[in-house]
Protein backbone atom coordinates (compact mmCIF):
# COMPACT_ATOMS: atom_id res chain seq x y z
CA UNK A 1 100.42 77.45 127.26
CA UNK A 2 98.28 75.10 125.70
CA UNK A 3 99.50 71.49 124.19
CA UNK A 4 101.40 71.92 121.12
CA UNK A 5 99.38 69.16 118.28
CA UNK A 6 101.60 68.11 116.05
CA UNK A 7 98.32 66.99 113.20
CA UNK A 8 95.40 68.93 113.30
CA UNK A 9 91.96 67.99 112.04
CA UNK A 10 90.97 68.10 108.34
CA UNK A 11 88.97 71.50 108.19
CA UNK A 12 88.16 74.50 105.82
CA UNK A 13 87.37 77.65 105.68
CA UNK A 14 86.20 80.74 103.60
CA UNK A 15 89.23 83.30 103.94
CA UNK A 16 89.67 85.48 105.77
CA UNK A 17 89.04 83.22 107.74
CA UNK A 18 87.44 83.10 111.68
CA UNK A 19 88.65 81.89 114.85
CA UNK A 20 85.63 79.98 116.60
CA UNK A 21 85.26 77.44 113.77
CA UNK A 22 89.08 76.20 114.02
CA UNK A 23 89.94 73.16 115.71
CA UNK A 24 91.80 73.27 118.11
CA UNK A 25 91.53 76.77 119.44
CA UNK A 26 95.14 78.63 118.67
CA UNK A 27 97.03 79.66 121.93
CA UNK A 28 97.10 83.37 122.26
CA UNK A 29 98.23 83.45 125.43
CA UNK A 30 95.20 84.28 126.65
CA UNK A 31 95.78 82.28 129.91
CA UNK A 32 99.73 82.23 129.67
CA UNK A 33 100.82 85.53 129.00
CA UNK A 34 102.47 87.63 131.66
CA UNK A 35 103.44 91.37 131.70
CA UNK A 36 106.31 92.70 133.43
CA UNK A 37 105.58 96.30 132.24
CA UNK A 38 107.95 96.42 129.09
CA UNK A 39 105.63 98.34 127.73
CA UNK A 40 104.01 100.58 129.89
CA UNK A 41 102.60 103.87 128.42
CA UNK A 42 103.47 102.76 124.73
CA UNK A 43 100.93 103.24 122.17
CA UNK A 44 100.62 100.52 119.44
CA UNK A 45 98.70 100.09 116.04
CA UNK A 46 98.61 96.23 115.29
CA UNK A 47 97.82 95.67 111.66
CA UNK A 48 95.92 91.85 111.40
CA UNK A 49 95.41 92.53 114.48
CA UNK A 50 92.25 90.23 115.22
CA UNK A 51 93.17 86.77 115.38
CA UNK A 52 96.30 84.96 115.31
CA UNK A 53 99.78 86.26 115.54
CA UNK A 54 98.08 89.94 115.76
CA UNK A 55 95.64 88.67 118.22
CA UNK A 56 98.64 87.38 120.73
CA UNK A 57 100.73 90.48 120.31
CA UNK A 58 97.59 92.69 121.12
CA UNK A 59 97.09 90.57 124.46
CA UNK A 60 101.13 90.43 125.01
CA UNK A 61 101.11 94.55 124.44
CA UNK A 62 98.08 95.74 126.83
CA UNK A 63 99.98 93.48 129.65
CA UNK A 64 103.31 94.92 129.18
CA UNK A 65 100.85 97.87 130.19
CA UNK A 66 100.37 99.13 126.26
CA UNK A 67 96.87 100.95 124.66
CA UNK A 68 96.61 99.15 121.33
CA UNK A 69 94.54 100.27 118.03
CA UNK A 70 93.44 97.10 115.84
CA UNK A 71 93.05 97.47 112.25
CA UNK A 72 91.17 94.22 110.30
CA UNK A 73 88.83 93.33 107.97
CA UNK A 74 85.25 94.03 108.67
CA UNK A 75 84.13 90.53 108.02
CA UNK A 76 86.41 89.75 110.93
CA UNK A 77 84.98 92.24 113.52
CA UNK A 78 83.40 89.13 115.71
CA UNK A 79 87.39 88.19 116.23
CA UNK A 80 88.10 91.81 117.10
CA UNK A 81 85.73 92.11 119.55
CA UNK A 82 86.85 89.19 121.16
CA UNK A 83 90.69 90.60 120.86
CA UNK A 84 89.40 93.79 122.49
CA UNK A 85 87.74 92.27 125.41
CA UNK A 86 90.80 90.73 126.56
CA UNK A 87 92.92 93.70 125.83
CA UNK A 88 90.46 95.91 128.37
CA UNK A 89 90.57 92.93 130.56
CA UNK A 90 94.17 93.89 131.29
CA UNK A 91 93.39 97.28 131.75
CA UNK A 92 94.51 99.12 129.23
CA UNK A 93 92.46 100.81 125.94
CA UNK A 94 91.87 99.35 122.68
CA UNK A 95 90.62 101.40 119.23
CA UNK A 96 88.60 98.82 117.11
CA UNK A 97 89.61 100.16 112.72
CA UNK A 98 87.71 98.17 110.59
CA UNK A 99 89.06 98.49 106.88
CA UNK A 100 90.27 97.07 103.87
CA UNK A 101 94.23 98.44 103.74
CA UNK A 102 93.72 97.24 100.20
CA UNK A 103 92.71 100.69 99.90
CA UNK A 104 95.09 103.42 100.11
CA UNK A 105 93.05 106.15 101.82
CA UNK A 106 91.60 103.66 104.27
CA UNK A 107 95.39 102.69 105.00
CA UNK A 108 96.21 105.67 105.80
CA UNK A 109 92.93 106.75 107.76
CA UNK A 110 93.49 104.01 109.83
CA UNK A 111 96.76 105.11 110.87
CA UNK A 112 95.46 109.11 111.74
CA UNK A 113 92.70 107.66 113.75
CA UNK A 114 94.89 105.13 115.71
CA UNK A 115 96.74 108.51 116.38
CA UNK A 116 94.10 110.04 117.39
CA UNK A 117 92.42 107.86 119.97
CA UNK A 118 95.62 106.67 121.01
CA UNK A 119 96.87 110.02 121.61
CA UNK A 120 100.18 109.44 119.44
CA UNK A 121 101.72 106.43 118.49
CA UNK A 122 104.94 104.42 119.24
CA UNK A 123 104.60 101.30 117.95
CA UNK A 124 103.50 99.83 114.38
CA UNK A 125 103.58 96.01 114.02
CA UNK A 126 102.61 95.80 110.48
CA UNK A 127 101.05 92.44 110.28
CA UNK A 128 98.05 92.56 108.05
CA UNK A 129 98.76 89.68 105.54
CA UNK A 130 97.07 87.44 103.09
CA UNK A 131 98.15 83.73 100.64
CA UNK A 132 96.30 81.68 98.66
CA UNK A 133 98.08 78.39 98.45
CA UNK A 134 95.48 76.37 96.59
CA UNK A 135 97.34 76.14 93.04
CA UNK A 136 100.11 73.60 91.83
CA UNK A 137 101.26 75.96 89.26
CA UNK A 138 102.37 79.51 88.71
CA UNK A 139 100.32 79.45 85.35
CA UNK A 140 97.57 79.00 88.19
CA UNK A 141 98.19 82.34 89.79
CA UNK A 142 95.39 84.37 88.71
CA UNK A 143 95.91 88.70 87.96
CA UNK A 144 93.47 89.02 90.97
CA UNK A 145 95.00 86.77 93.30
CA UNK A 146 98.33 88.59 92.74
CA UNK A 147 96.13 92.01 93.63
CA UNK A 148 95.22 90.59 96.37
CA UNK A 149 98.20 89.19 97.65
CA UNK A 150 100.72 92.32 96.68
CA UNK A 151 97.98 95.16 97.73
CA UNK A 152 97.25 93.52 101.24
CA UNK A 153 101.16 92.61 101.84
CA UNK A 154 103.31 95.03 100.07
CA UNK A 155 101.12 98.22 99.12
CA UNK A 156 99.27 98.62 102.76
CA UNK A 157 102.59 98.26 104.20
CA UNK A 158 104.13 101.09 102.15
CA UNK A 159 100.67 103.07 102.59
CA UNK A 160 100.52 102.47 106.53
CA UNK A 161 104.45 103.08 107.44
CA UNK A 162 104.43 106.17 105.27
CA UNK A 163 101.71 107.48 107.25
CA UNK A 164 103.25 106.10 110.37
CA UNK A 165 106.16 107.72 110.37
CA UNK A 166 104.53 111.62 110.53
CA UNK A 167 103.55 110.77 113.89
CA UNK A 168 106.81 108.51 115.52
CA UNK A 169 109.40 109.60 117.09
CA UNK A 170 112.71 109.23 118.65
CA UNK A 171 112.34 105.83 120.55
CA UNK A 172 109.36 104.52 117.89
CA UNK A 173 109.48 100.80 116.77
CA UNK A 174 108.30 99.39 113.77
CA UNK A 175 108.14 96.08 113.57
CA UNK A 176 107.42 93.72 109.89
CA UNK A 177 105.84 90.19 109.46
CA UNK A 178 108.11 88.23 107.36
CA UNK A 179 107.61 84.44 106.97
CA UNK A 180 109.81 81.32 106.66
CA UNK A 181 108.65 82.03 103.11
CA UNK A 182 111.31 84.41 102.93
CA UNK A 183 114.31 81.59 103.53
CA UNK A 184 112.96 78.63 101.86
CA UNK A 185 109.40 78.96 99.65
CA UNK A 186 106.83 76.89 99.22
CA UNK A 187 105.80 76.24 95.25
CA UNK A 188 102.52 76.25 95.93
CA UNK A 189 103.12 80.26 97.11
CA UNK A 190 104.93 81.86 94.37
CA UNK A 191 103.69 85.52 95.04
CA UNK A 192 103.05 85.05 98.92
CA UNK A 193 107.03 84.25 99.33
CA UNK A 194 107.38 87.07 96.63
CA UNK A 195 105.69 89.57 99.14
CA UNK A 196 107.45 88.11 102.38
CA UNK A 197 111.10 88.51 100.89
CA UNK A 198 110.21 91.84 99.59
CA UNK A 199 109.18 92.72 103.22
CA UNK A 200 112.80 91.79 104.35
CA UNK A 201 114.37 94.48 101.95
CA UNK A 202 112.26 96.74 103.00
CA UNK A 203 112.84 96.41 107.03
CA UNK A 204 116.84 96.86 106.37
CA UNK A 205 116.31 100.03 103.94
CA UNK A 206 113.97 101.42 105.75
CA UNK A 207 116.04 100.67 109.34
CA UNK A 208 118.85 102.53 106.88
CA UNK A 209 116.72 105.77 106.20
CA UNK A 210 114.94 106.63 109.76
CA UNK A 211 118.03 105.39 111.91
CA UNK A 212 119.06 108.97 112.35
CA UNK A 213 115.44 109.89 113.80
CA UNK A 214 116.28 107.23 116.43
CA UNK A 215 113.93 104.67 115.38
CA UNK A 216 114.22 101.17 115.05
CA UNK A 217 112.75 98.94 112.19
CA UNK A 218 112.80 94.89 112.30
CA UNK A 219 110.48 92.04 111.25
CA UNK A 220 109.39 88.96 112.76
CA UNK A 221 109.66 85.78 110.27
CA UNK A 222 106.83 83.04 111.71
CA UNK A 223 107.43 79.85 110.54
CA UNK A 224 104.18 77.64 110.40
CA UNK A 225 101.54 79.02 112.95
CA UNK A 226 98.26 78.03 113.55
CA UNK A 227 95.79 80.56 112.62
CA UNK A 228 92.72 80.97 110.99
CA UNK A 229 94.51 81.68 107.66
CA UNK A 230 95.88 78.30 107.46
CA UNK A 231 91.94 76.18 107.24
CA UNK A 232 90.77 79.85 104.84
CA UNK A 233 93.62 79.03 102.02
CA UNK A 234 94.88 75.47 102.85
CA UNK A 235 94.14 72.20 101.57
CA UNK A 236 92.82 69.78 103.87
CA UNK A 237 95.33 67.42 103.34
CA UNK A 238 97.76 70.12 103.91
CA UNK A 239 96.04 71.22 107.37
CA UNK A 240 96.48 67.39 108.79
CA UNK A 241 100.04 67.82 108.42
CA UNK A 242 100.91 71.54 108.95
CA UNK A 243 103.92 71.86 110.21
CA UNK A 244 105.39 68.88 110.27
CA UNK A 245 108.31 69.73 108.78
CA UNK A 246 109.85 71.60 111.03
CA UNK A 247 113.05 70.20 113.34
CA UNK A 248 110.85 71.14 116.15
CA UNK A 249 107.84 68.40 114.54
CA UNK A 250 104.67 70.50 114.79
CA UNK A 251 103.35 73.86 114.25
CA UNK A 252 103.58 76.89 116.38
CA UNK A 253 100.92 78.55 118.18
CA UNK A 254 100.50 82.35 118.19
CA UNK A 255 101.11 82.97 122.03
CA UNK A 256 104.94 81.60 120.76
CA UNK A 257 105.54 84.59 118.45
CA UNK A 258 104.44 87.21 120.92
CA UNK A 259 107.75 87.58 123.31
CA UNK A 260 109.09 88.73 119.68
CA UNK A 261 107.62 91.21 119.17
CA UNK A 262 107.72 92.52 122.86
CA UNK A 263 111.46 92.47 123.05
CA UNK A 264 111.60 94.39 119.20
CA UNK A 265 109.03 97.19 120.75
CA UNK A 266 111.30 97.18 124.31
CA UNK A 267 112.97 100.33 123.71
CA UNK A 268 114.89 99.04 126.89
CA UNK A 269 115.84 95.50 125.96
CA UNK A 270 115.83 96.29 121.97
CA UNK A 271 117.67 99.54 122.01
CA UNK A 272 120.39 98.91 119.46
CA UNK A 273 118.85 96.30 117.74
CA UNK A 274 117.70 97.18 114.16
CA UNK A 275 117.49 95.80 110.56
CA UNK A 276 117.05 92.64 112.10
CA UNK A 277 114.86 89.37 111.14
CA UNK A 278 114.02 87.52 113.94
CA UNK A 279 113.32 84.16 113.12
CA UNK A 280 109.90 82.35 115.04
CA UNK A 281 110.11 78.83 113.00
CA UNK A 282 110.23 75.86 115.39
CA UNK A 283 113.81 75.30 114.31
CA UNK A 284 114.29 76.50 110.11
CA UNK A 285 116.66 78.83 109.23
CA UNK A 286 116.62 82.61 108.43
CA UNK A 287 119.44 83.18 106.74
């Protein structure tokens, strides 16, 4: 693991956002992680799953012995290619699905062809996500902002799961991105927070319905992690001190969320756990 800043650098960037610009380099465990084979044989589509939190889980995954598909952005395919290389570099096989999920037949294509290069598929992490904090106002939120925001958030993740769940089965794990956002939201992220809570109801409903098919649903709620989102929708001022609120005094780095969502996919280790939020926030509540 890497040293854990507690102020980063004043810095910017165009969203989505890239990894090679951001200073410091996020921990994705790329020289920490270490597989016990929790994982081995599982097949996984990773939503977001480029850089940051998806980029950590993808390297986490192919060492608990997991093939992985990665569905992004194609504007962020130099960050996929760099997730992929370390994914084959623990052996296992990678699908590279660029798309916007924005779109409901490319959400759902992506899905089939994970399925189909992957052979099946028994785990969705359904990370894709996107915010805009730069506004002091709700009167600031803008009718295509709020596309954005709901369509890449709420509508991919109906879109994607529905199409999911032809192909899991009894033992399948799916596996939501909440956000402190959820528990205690920001002003400045009126319809980000909107999305993340939403994404709460729909991990115990959904946990509710496909129960009886013997498969588990649960999210992951990241507090402040350091990805390239944060420098593609931040303020400056607002990088310096990101994450200083926390008990814990800094941010988190990606390579700290992974172990989550290993021990959610762990069909082993997770077996009756479902409907659950697990909470990633250097020391702020979930509840």
């Amino acid at each position: 693991m890497t040293d854990h800043p507690s102020s980063f650098p004043a810095q910017q960037q165009e969203p989505p956002g890239l990894t090679a610009p951001m200073e410091p380099q996020p921990d994705h465990g790329e020289t920490s992680y270490v597989g016990h084979g929790r994982l081995d044989g599982k097949r996984a589509l990773i939503t977001g799953g480029d850089s940051g939190i998806g980029r950590a889980v993808a390297i986490a995954y192919a060492r608990e012995g997991a093939d992985v598909a990665l569905s992004y952005l194609a504007e962020e395919q130099e960050d996929a290619e760099e997730t992929a290389r370390w994914v084959r570099e623990a052996g296992r096989n990678v699908t590279l699905l660029p798309g916007d999920l924005r779109d409901e037949e490319t959400a759902r294509k992506v899905v089939r062809d994970a399925v189909e290069a992957l052979g099946g598929l028994d785990v969705l992490v359904n990370n894709a996500g996107f915010q805009m904090a730069r506004r002091d106002s709700i009167a600031d939120v803008t009718t295509d902002e709020l596309d954005r925001v709901f369509k890449t958030n709420l509508y991919s993740l109906f879109w994607v799961t529905q199409e999911a769940l032809k192909h899991l089965r009894e033992g399948a794990s799916i596996i939501n991105v909440s956000s402190i956002q959820a528990y205690q939201p920001s002003t400045t992220l009126f319809d980000y927070a909107s999305t993340k809570a939403a994404i709460n109801n729909f991990t115990v409903n959904l946990a509710a319905e496909v129960g009886e098919r013997g498969i588990r649903v649960n999210a992951v709620a990241p507090g402040p992690i350091w990805t390239p989102l944060q420098p593609a929708t931040q303020s400056e001022e607002k990088i310096e001190k990101f994450g200083q609120d926390t008990p814990l005094g800094r941010a988190g780095q990606p390579a700290e969320c992974a172990p989550a969502f290993v021990f959610l996919a762990n069909d082993a280790d997770a077996s009756f756990v479902s409907a659950t939020v697990l909470g990633v926030t250097g020391g702020k509540p979930v509840f």
